[in-house]
PDB file of N, CA and C in Angstrom:
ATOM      1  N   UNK A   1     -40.346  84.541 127.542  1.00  0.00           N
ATOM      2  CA  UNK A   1     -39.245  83.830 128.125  1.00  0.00           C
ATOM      3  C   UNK A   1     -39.630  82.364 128.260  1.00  0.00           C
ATOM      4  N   UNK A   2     -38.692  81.913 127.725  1.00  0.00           N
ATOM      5  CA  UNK A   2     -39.284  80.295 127.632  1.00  0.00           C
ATOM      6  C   UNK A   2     -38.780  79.256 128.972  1.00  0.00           C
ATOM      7  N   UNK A   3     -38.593  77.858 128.832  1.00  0.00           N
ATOM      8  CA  UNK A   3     -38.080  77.159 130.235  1.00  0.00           C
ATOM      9  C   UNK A   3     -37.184  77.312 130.628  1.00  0.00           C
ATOM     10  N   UNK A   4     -36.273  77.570 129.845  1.00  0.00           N
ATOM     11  CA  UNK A   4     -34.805  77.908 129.938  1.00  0.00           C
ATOM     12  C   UNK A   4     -34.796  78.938 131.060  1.00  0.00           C
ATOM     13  N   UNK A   5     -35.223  79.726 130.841  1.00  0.00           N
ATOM     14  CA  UNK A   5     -35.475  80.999 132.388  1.00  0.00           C
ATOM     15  C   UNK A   5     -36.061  80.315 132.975  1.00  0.00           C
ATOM     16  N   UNK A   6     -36.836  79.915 133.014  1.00  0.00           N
ATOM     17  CA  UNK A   6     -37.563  79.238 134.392  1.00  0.00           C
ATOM     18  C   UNK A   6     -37.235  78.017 135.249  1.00  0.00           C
ATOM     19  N   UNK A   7     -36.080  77.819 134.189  1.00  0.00           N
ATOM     20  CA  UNK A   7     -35.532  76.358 135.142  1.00  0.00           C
ATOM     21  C   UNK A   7     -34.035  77.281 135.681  1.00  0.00           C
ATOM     22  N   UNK A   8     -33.602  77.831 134.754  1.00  0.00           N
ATOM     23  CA  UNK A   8     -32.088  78.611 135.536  1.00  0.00           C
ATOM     24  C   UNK A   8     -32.733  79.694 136.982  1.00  0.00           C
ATOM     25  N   UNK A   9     -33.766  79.928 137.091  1.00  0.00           N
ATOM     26  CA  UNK A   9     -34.415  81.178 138.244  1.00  0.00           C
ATOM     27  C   UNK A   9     -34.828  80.356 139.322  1.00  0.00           C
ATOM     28  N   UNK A  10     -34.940  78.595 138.873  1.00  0.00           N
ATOM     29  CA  UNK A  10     -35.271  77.932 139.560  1.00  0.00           C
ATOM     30  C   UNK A  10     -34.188  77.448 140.183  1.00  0.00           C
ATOM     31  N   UNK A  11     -33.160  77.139 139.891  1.00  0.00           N
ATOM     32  CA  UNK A  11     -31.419  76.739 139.840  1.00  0.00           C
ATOM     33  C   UNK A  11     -31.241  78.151 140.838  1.00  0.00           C
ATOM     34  N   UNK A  12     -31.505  79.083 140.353  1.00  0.00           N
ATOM     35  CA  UNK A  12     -30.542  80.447 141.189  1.00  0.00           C
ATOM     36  C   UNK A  12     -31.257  80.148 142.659  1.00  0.00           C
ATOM     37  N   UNK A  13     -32.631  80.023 142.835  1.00  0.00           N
ATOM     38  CA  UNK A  13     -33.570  79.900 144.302  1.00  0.00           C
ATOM     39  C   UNK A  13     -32.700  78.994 144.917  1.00  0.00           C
ATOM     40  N   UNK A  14     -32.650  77.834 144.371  1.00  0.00           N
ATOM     41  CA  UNK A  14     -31.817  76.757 145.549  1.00  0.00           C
ATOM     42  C   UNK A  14     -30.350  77.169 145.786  1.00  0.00           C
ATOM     43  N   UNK A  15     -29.634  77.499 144.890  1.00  0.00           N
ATOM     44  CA  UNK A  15     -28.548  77.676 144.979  1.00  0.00           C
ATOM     45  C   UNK A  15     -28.750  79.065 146.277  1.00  0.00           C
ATOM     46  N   UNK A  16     -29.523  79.933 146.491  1.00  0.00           N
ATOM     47  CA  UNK A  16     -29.746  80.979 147.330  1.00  0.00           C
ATOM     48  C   UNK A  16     -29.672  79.888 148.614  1.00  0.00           C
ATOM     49  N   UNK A  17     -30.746  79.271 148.422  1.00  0.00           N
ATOM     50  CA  UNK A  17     -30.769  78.378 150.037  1.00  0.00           C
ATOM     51  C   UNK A  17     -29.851  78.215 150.657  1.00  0.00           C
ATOM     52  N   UNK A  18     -29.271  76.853 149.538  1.00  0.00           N
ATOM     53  CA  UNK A  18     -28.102  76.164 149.984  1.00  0.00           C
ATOM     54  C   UNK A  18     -26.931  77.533 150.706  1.00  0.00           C
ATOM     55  N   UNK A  19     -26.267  78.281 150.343  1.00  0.00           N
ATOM     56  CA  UNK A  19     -25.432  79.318 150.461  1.00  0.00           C
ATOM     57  C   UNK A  19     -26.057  80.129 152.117  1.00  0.00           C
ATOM     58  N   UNK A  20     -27.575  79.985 151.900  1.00  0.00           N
ATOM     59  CA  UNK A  20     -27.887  80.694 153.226  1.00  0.00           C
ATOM     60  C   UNK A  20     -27.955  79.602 154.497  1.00  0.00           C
ATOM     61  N   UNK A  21     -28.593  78.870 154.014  1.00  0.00           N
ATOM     62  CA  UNK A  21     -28.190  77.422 155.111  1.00  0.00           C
ATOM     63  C   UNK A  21     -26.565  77.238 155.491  1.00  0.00           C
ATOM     64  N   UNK A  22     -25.550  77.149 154.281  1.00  0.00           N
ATOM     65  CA  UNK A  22     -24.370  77.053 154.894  1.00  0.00           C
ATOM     66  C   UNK A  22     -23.887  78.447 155.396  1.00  0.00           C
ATOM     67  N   UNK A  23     -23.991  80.028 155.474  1.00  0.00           N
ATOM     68  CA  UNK A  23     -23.786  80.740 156.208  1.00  0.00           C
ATOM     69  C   UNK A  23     -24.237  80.660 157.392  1.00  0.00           C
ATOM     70  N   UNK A  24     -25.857  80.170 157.549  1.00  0.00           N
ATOM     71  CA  UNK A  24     -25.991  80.155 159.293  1.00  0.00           C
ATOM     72  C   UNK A  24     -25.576  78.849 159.797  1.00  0.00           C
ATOM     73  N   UNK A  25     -25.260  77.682 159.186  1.00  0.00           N
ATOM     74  CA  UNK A  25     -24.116  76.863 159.708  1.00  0.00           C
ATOM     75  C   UNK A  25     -22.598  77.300 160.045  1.00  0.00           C
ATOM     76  N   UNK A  26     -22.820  78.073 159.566  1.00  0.00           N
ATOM     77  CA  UNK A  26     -21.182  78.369 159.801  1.00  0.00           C
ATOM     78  C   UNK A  26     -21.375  79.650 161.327  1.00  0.00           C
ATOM     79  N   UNK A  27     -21.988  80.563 161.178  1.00  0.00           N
ATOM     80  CA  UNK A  27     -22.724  81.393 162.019  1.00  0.00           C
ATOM     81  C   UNK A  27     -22.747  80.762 163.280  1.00  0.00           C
ATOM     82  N   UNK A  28     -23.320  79.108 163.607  1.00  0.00           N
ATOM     83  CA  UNK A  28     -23.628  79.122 164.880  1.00  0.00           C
ATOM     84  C   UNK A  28     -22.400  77.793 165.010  1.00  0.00           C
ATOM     85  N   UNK A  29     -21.245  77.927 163.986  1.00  0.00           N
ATOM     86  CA  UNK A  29     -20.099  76.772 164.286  1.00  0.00           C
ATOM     87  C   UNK A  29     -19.130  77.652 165.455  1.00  0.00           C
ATOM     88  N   UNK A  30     -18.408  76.792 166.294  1.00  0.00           N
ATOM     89  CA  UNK A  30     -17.772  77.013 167.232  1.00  0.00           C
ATOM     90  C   UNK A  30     -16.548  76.540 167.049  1.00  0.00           C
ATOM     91  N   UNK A  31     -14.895  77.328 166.397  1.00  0.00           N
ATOM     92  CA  UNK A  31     -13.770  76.538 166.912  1.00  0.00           C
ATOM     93  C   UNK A  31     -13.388  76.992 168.468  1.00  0.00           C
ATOM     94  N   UNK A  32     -12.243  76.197 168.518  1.00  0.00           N
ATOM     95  CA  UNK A  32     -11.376  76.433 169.761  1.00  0.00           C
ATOM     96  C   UNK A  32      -9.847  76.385 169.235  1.00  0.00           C
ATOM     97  N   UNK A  33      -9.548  78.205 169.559  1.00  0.00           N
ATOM     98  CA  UNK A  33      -7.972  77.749 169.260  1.00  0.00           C
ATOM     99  C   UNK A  33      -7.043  77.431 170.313  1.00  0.00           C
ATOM    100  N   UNK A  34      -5.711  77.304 170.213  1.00  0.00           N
ATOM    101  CA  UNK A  34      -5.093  76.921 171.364  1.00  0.00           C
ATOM    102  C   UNK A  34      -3.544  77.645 170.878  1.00  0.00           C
ATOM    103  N   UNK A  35      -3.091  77.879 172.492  1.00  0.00           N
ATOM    104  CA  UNK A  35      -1.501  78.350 172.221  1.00  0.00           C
ATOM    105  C   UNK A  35      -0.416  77.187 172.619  1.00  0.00           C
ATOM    106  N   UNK A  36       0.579  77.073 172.247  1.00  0.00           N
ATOM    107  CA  UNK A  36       1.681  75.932 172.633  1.00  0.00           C
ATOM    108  C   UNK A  36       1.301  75.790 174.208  1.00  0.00           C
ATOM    109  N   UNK A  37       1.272  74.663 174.468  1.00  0.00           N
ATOM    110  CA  UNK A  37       1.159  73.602 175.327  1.00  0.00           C
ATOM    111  C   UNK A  37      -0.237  73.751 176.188  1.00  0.00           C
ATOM    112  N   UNK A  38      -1.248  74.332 175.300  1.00  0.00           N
ATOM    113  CA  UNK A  38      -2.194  74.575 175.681  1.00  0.00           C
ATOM    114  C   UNK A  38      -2.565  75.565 177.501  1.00  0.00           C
ATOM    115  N   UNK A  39      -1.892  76.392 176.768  1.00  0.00           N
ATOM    116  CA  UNK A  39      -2.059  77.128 178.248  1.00  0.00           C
ATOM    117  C   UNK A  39      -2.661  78.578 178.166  1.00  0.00           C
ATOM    118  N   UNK A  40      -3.545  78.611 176.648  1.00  0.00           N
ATOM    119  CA  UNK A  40      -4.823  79.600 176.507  1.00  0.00           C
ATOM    120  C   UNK A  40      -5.051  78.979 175.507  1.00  0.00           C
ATOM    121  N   UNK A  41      -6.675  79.002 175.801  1.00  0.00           N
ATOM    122  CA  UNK A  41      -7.664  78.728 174.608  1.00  0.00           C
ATOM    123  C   UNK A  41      -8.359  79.518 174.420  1.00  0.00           C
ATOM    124  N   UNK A  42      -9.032  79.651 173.503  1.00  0.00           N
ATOM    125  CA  UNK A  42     -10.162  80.883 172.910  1.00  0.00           C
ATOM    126  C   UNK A  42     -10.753  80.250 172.369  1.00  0.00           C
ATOM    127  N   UNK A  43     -12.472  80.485 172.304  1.00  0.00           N
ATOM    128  CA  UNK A  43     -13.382  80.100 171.533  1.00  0.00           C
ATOM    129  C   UNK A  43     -14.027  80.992 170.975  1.00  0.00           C
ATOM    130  N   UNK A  44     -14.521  80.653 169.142  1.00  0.00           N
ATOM    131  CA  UNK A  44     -14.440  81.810 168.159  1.00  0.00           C
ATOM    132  C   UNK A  44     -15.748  81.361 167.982  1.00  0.00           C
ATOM    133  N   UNK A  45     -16.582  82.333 167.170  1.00  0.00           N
ATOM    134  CA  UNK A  45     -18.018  81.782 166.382  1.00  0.00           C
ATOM    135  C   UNK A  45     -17.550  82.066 164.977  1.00  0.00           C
ATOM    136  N   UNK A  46     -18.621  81.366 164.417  1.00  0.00           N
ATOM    137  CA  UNK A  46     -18.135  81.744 162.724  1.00  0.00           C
ATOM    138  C   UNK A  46     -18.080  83.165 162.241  1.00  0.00           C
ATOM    139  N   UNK A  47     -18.425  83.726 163.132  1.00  0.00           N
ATOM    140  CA  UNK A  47     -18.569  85.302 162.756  1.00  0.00           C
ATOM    141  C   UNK A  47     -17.200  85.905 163.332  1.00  0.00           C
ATOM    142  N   UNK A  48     -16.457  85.252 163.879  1.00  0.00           N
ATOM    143  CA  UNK A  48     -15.181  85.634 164.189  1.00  0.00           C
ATOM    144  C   UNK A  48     -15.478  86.600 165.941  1.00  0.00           C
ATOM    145  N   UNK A  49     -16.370  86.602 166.432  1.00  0.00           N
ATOM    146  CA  UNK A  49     -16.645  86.508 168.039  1.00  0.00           C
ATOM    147  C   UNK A  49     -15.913  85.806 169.017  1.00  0.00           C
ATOM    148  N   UNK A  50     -15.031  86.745 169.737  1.00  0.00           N
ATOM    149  CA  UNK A  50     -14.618  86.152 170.575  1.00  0.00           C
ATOM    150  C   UNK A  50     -15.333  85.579 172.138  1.00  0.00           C
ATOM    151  N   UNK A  51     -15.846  84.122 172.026  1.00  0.00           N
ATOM    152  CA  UNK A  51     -16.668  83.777 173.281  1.00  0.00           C
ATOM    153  C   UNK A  51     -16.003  83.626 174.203  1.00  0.00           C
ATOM    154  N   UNK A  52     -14.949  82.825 174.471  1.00  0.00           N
ATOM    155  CA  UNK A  52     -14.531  82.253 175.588  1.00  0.00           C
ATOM    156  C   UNK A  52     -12.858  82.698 175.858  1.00  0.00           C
ATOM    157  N   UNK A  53     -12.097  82.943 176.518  1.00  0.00           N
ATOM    158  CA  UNK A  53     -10.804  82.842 176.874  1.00  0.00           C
ATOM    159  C   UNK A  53     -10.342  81.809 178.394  1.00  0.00           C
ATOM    160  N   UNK A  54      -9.871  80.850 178.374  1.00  0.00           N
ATOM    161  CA  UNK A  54      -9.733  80.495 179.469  1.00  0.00           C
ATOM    162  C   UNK A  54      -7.882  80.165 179.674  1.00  0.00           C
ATOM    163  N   UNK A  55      -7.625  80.674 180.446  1.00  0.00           N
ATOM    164  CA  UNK A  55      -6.147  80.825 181.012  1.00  0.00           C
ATOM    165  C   UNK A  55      -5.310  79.941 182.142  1.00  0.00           C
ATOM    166  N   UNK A  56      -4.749  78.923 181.627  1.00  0.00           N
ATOM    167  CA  UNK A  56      -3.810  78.372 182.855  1.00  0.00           C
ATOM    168  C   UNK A  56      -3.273  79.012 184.227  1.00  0.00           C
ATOM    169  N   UNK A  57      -3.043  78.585 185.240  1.00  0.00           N
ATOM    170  CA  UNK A  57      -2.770  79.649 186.345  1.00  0.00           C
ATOM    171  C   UNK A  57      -1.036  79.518 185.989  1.00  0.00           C
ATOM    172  N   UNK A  58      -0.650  78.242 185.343  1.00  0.00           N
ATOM    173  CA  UNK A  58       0.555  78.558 185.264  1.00  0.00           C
ATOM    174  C   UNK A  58       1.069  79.173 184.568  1.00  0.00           C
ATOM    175  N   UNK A  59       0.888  79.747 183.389  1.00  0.00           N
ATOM    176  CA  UNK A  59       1.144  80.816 182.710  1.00  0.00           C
ATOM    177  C   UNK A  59       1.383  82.036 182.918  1.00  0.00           C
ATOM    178  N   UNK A  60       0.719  82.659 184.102  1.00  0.00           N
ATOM    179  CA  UNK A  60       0.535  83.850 184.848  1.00  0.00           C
ATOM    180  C   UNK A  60       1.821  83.996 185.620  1.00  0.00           C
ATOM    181  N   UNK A  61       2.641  85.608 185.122  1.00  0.00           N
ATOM    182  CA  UNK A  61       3.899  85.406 185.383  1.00  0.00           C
ATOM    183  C   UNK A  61       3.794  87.253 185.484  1.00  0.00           C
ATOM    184  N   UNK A  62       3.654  87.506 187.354  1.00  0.00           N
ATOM    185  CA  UNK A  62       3.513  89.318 186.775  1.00  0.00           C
ATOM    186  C   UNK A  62       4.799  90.072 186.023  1.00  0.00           C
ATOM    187  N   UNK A  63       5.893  88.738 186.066  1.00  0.00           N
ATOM    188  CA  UNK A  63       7.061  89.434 185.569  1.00  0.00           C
ATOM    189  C   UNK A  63       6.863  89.683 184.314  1.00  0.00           C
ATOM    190  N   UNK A  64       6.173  88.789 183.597  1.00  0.00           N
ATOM    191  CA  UNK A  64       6.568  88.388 182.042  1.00  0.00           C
ATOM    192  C   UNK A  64       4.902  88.659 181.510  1.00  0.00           C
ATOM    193  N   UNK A  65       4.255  90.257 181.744  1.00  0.00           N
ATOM    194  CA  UNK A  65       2.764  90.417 180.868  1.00  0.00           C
ATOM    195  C   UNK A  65       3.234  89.771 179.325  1.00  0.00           C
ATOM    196  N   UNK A  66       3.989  90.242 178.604  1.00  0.00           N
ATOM    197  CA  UNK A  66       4.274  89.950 177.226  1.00  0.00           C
ATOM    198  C   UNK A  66       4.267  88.500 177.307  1.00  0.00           C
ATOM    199  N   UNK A  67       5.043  87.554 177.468  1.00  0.00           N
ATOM    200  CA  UNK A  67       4.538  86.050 177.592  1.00  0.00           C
ATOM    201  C   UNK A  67       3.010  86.019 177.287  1.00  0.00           C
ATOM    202  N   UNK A  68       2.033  86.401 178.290  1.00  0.00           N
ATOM    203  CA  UNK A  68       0.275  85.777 178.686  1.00  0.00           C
ATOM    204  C   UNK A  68       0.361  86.957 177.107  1.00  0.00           C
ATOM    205  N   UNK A  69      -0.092  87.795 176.790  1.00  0.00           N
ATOM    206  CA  UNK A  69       0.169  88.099 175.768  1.00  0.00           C
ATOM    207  C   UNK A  69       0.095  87.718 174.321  1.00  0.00           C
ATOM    208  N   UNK A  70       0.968  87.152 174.418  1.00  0.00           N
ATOM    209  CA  UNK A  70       1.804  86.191 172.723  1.00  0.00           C
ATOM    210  C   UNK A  70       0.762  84.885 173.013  1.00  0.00           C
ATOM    211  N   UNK A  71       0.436  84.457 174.115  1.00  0.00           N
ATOM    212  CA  UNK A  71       0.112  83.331 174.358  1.00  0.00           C
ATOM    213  C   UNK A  71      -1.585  83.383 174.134  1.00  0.00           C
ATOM    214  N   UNK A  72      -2.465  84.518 174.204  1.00  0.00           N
ATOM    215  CA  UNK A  72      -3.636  85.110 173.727  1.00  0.00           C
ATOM    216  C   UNK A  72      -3.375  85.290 172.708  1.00  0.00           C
ATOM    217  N   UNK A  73      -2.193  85.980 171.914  1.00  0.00           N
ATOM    218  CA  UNK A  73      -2.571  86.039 170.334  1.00  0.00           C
ATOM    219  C   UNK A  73      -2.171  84.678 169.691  1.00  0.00           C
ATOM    220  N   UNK A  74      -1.504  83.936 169.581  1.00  0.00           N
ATOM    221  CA  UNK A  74      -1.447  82.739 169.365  1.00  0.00           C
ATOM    222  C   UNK A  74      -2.526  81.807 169.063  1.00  0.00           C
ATOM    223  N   UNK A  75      -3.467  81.557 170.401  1.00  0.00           N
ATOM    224  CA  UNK A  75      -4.322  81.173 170.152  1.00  0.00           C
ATOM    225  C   UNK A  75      -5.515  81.806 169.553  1.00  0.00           C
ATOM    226  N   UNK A  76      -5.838  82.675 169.483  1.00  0.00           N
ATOM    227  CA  UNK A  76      -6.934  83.382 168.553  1.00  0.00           C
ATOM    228  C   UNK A  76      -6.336  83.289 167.232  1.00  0.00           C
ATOM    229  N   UNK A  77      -4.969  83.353 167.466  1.00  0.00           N
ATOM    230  CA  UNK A  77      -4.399  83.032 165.477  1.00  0.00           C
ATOM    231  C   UNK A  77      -4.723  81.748 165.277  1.00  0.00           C
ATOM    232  N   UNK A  78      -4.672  81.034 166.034  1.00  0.00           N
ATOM    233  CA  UNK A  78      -5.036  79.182 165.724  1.00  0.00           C
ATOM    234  C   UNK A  78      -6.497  79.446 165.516  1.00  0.00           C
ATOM    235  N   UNK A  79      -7.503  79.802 166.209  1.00  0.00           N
ATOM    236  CA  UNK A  79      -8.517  79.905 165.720  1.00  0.00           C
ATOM    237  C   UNK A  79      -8.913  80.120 164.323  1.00  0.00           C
ATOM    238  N   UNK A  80      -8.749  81.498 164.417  1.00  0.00           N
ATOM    239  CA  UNK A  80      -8.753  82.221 163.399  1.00  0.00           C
ATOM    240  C   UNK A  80      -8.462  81.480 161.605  1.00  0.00           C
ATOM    241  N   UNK A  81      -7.459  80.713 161.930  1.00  0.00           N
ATOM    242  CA  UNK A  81      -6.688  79.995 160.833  1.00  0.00           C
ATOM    243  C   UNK A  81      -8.094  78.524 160.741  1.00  0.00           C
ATOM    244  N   UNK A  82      -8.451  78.475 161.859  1.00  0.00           N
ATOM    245  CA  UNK A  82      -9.504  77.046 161.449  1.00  0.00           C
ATOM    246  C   UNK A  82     -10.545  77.653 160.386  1.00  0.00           C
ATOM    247  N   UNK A  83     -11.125  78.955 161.310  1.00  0.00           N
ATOM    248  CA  UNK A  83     -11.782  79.382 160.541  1.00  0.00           C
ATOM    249  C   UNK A  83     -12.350  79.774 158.908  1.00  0.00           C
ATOM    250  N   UNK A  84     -10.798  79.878 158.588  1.00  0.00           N
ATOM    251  CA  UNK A  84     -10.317  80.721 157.315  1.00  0.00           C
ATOM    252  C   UNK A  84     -10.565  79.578 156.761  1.00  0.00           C
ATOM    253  N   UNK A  85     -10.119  78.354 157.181  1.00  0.00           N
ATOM    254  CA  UNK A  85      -9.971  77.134 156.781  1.00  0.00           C
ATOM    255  C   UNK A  85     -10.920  76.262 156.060  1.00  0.00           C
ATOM    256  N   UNK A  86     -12.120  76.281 157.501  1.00  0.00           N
ATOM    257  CA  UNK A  86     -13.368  75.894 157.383  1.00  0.00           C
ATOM    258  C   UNK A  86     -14.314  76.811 155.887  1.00  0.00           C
ATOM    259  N   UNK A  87     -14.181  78.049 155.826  1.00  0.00           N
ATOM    260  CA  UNK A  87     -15.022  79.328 155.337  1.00  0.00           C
ATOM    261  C   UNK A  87     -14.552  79.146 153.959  1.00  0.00           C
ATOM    262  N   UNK A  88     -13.539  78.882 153.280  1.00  0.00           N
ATOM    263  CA  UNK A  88     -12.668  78.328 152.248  1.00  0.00           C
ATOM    264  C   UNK A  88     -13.220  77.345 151.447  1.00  0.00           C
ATOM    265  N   UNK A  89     -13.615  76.507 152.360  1.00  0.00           N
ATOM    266  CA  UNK A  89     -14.630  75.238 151.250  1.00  0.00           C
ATOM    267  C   UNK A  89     -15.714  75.243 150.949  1.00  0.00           C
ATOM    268  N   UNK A  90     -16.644  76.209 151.469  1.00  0.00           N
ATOM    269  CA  UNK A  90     -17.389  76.827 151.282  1.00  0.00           C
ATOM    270  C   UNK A  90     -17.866  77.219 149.923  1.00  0.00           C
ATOM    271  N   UNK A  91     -18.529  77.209 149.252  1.00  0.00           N
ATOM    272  CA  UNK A  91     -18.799  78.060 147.869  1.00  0.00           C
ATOM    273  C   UNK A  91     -18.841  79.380 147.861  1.00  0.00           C
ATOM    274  N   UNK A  92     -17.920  80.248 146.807  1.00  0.00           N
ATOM    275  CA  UNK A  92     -17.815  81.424 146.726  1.00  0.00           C
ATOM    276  C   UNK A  92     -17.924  82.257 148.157  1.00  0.00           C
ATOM    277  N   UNK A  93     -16.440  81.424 148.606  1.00  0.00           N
ATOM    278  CA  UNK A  93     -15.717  81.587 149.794  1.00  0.00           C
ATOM    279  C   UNK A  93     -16.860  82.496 151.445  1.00  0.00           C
ATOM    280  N   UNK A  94     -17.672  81.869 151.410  1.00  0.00           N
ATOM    281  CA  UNK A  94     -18.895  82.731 152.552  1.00  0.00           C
ATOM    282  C   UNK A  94     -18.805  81.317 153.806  1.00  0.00           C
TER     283      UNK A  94
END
């Protein structure tokens, strides 16, 4: 096997790096999504982990559970969508 293999095996090693460096960049990236008028946020890891939820008091309505609700999925969909977003430009989408 001549250089030709040994320079493409050399090409495949970095290209390994690079791809593993940007997975654990992405791994320890943090969005924050948000629902209309910001009255839940969620914070995601690149692994799609849900860390954080934090909730307006004004939102809280014992009449209306479905409202707080829509207003949690919302924002984890905003997340979620950065994510997809971010993970997208990525090479061979990781």
């Amino acid at each position: 096997m001549g250089s030709g293999y040994s320079k493409a095996k050399k090409q495949a090693k970095l290209m390994e790096q690079q791809i593993e460096t940007m997975r654990h960049e992405l791994q320890n990236k943090k969005v924050t999504g948000t629902s209309s008028a910001n009255l839940v946020t969620v914070v995601l890891n690149g692994e799609k982990e849900l860390l954080e939820i934090n909730i307006k008091p004004e939102c809280l309505d014992p009449n209306d559970p479905e409202g707080l609700q829509d207003l949690i999925k919302a924002a984890c969909e905003n997340a979620y969508q950065q994510l997809s977003s971010e993970s997208s430009s990525l090479p061979f989408g990781f």
